[in-house]
PDB file of N, CA and C in Angstrom:
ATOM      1  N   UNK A   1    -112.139   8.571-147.429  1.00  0.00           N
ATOM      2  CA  UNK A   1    -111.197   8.856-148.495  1.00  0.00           C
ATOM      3  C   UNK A   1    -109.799   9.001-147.901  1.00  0.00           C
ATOM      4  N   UNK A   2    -108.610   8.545-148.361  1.00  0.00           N
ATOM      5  CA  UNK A   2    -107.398   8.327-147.908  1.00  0.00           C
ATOM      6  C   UNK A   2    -106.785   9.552-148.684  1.00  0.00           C
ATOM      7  N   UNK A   3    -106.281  10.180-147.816  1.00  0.00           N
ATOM      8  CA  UNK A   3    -105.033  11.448-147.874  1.00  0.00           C
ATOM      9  C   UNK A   3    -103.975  11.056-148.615  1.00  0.00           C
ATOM     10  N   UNK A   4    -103.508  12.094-149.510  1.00  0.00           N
ATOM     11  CA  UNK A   4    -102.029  11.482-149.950  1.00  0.00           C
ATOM     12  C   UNK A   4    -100.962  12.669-149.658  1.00  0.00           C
ATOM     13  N   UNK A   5     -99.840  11.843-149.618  1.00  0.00           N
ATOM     14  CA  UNK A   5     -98.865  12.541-149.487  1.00  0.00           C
ATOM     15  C   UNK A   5     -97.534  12.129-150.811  1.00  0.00           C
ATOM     16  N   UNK A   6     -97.142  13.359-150.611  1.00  0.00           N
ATOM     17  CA  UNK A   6     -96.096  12.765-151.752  1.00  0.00           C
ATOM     18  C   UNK A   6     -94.379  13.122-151.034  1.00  0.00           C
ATOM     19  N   UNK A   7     -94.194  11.806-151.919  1.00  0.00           N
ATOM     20  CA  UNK A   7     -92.242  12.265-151.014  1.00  0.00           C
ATOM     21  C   UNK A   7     -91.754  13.274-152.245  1.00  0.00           C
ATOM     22  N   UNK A   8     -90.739  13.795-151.369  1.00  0.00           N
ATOM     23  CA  UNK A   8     -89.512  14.523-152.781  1.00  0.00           C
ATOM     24  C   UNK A   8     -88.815  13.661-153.244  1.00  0.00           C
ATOM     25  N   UNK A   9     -87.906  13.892-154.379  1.00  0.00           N
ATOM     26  CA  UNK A   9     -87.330  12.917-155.177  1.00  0.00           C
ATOM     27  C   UNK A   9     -85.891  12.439-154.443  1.00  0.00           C
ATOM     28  N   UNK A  10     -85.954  13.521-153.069  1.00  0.00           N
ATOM     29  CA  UNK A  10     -84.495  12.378-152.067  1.00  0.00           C
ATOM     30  C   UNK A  10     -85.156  12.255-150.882  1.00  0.00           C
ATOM     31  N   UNK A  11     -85.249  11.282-150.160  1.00  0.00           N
ATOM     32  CA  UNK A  11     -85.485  10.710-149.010  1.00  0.00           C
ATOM     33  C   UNK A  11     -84.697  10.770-148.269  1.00  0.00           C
ATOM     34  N   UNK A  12     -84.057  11.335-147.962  1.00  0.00           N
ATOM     35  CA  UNK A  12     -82.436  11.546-147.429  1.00  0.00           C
ATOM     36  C   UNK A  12     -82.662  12.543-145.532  1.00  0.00           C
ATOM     37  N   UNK A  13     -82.044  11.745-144.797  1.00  0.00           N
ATOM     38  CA  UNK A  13     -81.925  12.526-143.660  1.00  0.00           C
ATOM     39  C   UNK A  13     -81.862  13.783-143.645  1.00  0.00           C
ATOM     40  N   UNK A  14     -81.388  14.741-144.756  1.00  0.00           N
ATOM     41  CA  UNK A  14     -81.239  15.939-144.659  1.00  0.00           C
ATOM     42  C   UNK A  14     -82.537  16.611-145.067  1.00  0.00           C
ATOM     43  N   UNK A  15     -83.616  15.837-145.843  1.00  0.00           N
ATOM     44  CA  UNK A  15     -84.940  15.674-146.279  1.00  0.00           C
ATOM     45  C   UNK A  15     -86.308  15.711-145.940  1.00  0.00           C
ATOM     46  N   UNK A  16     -86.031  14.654-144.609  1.00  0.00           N
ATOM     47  CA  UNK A  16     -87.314  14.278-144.557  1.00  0.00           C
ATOM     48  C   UNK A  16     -87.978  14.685-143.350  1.00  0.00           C
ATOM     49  N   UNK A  17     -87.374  16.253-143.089  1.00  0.00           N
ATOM     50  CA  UNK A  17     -87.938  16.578-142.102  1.00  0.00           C
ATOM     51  C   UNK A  17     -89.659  17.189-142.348  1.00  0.00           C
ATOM     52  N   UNK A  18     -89.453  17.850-143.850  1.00  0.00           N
ATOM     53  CA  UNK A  18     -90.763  18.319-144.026  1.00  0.00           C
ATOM     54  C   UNK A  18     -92.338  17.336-144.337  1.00  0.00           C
ATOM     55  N   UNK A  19     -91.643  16.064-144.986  1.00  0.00           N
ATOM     56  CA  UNK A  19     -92.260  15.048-144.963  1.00  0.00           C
ATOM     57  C   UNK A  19     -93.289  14.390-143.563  1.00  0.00           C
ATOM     58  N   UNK A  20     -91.641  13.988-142.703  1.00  0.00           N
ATOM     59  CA  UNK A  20     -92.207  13.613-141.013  1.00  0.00           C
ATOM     60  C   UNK A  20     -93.333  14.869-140.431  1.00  0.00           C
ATOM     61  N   UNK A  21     -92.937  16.073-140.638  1.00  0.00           N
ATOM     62  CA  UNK A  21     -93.873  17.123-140.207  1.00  0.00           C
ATOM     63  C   UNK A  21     -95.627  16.667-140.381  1.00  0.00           C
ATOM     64  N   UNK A  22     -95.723  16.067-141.932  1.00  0.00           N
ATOM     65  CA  UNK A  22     -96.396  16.050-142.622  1.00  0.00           C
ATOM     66  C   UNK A  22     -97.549  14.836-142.291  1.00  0.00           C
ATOM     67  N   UNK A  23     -96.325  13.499-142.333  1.00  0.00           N
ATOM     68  CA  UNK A  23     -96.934  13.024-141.480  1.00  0.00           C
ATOM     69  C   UNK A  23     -97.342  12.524-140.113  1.00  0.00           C
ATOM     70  N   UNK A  24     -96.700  13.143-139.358  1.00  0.00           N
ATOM     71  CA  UNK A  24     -97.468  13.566-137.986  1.00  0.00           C
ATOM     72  C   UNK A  24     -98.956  13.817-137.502  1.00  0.00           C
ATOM     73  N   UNK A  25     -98.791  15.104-138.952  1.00  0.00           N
ATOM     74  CA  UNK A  25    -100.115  15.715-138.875  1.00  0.00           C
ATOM     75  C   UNK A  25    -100.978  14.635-139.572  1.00  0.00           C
ATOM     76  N   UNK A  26    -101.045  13.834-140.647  1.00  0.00           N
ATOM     77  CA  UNK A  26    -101.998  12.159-140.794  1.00  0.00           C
ATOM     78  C   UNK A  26    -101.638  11.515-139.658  1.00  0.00           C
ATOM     79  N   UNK A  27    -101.434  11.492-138.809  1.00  0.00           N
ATOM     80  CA  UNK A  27    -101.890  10.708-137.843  1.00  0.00           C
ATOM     81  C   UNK A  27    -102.872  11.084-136.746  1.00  0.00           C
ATOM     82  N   UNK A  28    -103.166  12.187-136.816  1.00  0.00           N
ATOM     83  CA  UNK A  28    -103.867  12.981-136.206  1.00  0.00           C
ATOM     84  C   UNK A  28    -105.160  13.033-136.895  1.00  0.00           C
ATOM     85  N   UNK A  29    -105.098  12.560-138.476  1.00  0.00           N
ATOM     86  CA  UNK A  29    -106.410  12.719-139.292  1.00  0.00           C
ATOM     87  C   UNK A  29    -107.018  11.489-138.962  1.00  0.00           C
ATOM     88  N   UNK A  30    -107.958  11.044-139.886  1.00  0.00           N
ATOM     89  CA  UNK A  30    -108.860  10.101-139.473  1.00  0.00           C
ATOM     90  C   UNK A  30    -108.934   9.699-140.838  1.00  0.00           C
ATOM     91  N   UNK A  31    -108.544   7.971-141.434  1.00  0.00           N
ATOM     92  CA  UNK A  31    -108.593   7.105-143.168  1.00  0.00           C
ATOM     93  C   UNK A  31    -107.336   6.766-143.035  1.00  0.00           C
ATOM     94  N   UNK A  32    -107.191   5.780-144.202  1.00  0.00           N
ATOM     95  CA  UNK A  32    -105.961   5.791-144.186  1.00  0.00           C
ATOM     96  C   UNK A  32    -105.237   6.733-145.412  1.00  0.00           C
ATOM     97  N   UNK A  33    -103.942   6.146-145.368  1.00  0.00           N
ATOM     98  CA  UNK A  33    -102.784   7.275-145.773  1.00  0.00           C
ATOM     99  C   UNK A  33    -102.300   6.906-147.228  1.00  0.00           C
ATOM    100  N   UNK A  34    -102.319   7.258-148.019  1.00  0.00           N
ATOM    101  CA  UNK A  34    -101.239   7.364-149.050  1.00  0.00           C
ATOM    102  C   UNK A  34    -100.045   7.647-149.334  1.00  0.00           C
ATOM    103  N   UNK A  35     -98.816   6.839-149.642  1.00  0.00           N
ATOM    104  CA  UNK A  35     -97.527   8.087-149.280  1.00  0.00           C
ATOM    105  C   UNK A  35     -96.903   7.708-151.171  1.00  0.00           C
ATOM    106  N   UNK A  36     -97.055   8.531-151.728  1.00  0.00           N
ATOM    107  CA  UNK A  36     -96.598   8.585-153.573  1.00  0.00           C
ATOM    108  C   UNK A  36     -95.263   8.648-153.428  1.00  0.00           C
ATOM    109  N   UNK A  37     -94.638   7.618-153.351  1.00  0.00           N
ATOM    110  CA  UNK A  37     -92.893   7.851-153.545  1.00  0.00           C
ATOM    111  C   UNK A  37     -92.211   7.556-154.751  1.00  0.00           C
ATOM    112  N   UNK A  38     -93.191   7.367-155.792  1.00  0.00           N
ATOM    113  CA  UNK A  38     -92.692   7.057-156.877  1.00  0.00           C
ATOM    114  C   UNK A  38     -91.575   7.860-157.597  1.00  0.00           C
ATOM    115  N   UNK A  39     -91.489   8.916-157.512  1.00  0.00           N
ATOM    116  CA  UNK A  39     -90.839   9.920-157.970  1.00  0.00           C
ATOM    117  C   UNK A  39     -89.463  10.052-157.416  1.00  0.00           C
ATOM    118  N   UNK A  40     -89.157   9.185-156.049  1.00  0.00           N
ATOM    119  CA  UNK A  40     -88.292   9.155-155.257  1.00  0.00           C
ATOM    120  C   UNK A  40     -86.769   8.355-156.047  1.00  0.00           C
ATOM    121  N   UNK A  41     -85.900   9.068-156.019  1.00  0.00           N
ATOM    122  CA  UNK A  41     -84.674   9.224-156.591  1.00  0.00           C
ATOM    123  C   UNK A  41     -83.250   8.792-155.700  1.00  0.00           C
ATOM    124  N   UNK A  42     -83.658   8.902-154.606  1.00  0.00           N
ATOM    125  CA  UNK A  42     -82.749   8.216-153.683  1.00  0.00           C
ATOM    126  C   UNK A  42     -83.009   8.617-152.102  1.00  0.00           C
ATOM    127  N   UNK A  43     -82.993   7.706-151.415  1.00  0.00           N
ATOM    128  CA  UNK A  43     -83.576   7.214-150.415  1.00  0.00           C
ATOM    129  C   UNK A  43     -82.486   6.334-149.287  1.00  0.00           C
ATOM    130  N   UNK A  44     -82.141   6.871-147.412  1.00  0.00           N
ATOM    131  CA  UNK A  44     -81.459   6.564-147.458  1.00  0.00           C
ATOM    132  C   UNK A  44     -81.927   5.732-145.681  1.00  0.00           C
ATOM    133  N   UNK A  45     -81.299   5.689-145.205  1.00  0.00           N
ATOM    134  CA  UNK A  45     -81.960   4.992-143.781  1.00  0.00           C
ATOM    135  C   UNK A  45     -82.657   5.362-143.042  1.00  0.00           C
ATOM    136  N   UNK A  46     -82.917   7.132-142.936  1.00  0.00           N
ATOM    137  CA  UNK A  46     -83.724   7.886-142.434  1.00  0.00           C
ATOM    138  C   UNK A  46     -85.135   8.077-142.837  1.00  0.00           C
ATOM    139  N   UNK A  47     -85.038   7.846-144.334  1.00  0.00           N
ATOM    140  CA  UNK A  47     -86.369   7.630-145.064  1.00  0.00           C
ATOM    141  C   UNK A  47     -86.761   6.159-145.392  1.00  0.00           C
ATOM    142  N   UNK A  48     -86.098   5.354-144.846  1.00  0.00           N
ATOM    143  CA  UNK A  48     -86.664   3.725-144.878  1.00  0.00           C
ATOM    144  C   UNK A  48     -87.020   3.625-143.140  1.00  0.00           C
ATOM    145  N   UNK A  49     -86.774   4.144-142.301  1.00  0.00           N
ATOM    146  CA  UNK A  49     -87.199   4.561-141.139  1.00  0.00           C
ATOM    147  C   UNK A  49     -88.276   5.437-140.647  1.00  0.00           C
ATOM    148  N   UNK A  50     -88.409   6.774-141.350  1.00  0.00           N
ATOM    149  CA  UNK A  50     -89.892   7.014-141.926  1.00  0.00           C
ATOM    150  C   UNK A  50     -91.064   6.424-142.011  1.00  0.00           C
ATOM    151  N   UNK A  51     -90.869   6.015-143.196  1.00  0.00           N
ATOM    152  CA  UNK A  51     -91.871   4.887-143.649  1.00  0.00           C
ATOM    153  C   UNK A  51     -92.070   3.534-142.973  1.00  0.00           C
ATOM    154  N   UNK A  52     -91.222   2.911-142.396  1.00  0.00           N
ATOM    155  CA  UNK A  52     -91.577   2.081-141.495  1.00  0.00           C
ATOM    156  C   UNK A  52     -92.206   2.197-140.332  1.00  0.00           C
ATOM    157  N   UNK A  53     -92.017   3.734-139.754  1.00  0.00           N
ATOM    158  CA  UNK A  53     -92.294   4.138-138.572  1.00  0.00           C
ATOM    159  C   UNK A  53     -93.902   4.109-138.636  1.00  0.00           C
ATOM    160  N   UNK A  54     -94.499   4.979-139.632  1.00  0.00           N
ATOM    161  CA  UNK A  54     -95.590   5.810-140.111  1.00  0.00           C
ATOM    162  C   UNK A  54     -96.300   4.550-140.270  1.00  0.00           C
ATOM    163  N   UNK A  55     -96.100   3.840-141.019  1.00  0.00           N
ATOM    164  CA  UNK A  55     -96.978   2.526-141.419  1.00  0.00           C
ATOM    165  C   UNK A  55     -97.020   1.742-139.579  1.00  0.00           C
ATOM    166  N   UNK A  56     -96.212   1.625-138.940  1.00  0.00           N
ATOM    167  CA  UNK A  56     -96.407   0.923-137.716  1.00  0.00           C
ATOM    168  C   UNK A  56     -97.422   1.664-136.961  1.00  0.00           C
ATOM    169  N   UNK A  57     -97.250   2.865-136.767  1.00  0.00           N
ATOM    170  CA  UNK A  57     -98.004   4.237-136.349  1.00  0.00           C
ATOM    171  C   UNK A  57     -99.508   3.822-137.044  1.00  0.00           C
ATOM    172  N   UNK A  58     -99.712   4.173-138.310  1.00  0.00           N
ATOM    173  CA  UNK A  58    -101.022   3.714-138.725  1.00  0.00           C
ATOM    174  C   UNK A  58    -101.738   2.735-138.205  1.00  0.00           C
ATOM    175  N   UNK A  59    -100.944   1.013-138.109  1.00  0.00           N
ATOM    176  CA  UNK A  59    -101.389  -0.042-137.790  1.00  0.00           C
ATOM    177  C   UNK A  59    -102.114  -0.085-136.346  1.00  0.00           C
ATOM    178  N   UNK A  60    -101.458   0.709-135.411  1.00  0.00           N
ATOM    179  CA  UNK A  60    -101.866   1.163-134.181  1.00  0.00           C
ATOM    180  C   UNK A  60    -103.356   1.592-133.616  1.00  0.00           C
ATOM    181  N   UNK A  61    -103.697   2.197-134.562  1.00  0.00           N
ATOM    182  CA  UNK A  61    -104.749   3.276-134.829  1.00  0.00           C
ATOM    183  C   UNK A  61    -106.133   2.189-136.091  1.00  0.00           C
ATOM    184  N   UNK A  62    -105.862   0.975-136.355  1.00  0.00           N
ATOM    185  CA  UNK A  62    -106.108   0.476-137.409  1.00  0.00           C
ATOM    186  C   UNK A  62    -106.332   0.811-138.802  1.00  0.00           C
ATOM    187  N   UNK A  63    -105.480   1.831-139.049  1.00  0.00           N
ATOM    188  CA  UNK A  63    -105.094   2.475-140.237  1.00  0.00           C
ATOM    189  C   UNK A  63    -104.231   1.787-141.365  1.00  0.00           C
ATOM    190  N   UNK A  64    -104.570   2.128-142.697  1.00  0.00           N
ATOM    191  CA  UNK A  64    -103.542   1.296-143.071  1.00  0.00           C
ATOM    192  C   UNK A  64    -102.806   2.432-143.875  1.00  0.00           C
ATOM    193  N   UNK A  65    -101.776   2.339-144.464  1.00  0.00           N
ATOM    194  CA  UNK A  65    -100.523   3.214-145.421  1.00  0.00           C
ATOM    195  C   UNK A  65    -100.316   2.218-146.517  1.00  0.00           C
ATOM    196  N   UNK A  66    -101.037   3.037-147.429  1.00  0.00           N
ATOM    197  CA  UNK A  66    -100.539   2.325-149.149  1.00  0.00           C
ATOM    198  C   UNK A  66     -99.682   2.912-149.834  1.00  0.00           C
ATOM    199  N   UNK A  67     -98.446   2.686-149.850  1.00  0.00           N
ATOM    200  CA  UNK A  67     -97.239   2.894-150.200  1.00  0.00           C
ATOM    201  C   UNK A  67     -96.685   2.813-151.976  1.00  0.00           C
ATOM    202  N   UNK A  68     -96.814   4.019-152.624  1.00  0.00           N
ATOM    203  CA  UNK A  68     -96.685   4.146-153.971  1.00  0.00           C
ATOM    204  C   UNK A  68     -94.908   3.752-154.288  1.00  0.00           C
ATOM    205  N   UNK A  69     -94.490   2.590-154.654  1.00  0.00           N
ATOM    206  CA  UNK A  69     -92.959   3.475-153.980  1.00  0.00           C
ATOM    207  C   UNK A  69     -92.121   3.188-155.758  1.00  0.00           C
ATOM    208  N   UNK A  70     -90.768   4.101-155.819  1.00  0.00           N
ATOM    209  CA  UNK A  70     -90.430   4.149-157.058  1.00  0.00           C
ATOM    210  C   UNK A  70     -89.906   2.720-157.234  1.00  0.00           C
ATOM    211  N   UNK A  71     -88.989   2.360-157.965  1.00  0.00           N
ATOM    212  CA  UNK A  71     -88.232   1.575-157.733  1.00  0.00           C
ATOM    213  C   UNK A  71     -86.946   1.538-156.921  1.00  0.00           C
ATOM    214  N   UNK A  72     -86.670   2.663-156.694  1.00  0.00           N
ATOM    215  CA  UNK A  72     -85.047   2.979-155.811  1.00  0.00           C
ATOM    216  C   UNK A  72     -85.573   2.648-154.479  1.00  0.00           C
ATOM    217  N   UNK A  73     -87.036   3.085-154.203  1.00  0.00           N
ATOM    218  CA  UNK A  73     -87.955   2.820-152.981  1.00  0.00           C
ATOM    219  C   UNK A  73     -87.787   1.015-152.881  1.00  0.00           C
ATOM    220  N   UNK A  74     -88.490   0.333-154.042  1.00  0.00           N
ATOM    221  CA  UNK A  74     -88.458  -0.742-153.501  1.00  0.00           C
ATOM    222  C   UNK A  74     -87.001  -1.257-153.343  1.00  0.00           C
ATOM    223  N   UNK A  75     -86.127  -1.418-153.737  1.00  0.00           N
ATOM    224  CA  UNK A  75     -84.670  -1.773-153.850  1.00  0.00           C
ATOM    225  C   UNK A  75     -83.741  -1.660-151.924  1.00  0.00           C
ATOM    226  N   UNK A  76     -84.648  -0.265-151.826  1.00  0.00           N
ATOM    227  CA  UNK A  76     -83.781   0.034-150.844  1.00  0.00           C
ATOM    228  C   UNK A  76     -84.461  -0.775-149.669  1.00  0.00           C
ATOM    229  N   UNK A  77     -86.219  -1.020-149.871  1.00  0.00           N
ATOM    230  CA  UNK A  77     -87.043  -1.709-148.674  1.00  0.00           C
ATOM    231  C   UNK A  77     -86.285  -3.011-148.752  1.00  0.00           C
ATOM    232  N   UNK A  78     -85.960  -4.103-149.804  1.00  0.00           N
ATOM    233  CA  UNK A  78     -85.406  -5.142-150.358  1.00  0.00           C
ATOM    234  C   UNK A  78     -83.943  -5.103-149.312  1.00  0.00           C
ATOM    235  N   UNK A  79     -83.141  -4.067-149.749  1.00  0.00           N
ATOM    236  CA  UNK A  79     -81.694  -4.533-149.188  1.00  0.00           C
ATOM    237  C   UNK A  79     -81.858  -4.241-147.613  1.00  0.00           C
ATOM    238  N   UNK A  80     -82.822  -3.485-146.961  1.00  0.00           N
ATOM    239  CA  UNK A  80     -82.731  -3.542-145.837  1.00  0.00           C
ATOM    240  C   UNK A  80     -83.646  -4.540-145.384  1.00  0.00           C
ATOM    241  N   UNK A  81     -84.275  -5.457-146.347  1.00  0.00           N
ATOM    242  CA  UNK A  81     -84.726  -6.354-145.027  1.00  0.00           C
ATOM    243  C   UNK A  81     -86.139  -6.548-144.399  1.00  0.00           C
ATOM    244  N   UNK A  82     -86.818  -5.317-145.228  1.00  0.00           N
ATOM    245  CA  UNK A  82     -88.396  -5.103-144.901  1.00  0.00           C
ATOM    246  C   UNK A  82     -89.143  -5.069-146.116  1.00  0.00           C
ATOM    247  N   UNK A  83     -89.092  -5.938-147.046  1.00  0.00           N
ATOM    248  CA  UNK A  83     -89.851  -5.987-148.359  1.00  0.00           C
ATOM    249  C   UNK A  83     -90.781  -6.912-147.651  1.00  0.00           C
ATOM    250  N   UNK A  84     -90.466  -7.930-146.834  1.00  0.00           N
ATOM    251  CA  UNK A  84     -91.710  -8.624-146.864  1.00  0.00           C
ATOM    252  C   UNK A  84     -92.809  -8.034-145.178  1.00  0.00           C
ATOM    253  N   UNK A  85     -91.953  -7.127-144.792  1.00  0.00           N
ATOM    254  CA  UNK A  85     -92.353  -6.592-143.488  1.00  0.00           C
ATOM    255  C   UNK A  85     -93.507  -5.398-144.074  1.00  0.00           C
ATOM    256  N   UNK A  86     -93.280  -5.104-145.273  1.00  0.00           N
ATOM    257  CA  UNK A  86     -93.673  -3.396-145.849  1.00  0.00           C
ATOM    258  C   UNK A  86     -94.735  -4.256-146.697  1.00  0.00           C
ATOM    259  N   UNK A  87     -94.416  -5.518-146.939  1.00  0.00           N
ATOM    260  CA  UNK A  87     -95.156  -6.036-148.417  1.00  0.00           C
ATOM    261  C   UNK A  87     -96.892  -5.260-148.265  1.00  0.00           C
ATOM    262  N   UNK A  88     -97.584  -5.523-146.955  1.00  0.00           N
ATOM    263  CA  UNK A  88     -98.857  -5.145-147.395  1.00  0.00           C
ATOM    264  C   UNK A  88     -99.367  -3.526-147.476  1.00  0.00           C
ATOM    265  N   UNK A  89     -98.323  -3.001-147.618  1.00  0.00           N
ATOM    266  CA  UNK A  89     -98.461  -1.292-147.992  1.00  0.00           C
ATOM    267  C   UNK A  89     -98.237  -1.186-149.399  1.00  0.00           C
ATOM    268  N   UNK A  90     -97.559  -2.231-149.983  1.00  0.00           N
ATOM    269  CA  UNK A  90     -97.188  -1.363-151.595  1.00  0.00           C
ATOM    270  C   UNK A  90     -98.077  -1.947-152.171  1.00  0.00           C
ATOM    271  N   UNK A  91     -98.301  -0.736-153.328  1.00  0.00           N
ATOM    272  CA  UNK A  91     -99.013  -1.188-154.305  1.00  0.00           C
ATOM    273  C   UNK A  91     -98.038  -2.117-155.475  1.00  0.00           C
ATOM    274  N   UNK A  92     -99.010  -2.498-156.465  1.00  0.00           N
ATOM    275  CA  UNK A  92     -98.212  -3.378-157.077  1.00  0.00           C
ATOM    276  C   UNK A  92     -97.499  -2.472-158.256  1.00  0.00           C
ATOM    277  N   UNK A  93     -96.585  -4.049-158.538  1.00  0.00           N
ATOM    278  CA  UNK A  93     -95.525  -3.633-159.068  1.00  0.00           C
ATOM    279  C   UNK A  93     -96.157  -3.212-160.388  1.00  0.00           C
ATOM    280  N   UNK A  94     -95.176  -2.149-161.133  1.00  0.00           N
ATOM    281  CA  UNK A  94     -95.274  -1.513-162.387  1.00  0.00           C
ATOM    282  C   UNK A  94     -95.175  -2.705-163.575  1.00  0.00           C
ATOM    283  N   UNK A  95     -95.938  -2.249-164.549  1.00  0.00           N
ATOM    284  CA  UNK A  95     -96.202  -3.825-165.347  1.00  0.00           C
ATOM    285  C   UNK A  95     -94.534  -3.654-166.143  1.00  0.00           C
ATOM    286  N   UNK A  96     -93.721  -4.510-166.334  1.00  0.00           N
ATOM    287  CA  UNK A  96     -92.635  -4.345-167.223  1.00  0.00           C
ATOM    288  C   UNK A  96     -92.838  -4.674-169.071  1.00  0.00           C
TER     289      UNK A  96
END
């Protein structure tokens, strides 16, 4: 059974220290990871660094990270460059 975690609604360097804490400690667990960012409201290089990190971290371990992400989440994976690097963590898109 895969662990979840949930982000706060800012992803923000000033943020994501309790998060990284958080997941540290899933990497230390054993399944893979869930990370619920849907709720996420703004999000900034520190938390697109995060999540890139954590998912590489998983892959290591042959873990995988299924990535809930809001839309500000996907936007921001998009302008930096890793939508198709992140693609096999997200779940799919919200039906419009």
């Amino acid at each position: 059974m895969a662990a979840t975690y949930t982000c706060p609604p800012e992803l923000m360097i000033s943020k994501v220290g309790d998060l990284h804490d958080r997941l540290v400690e899933a990497l230390q667990a054993e399944g893979d990871v869930i990370v619920d960012a849907s709720a996420v409201e703004r999000i900034d290089g520190a938390g697109l660094q995060l999540l890139y990190a954590f998912a590489k971290d998983l892959a290591k371990s042959q873990r995988s990270l299924h990535l809930n992400p809001s839309p500000v989440v996907r936007d921001a994976l998009a302008a930096a460059g890793l939508t198709d690097v992140m693609s096999h963590t997200l779940a799919e898109e919200p039906p419009s």
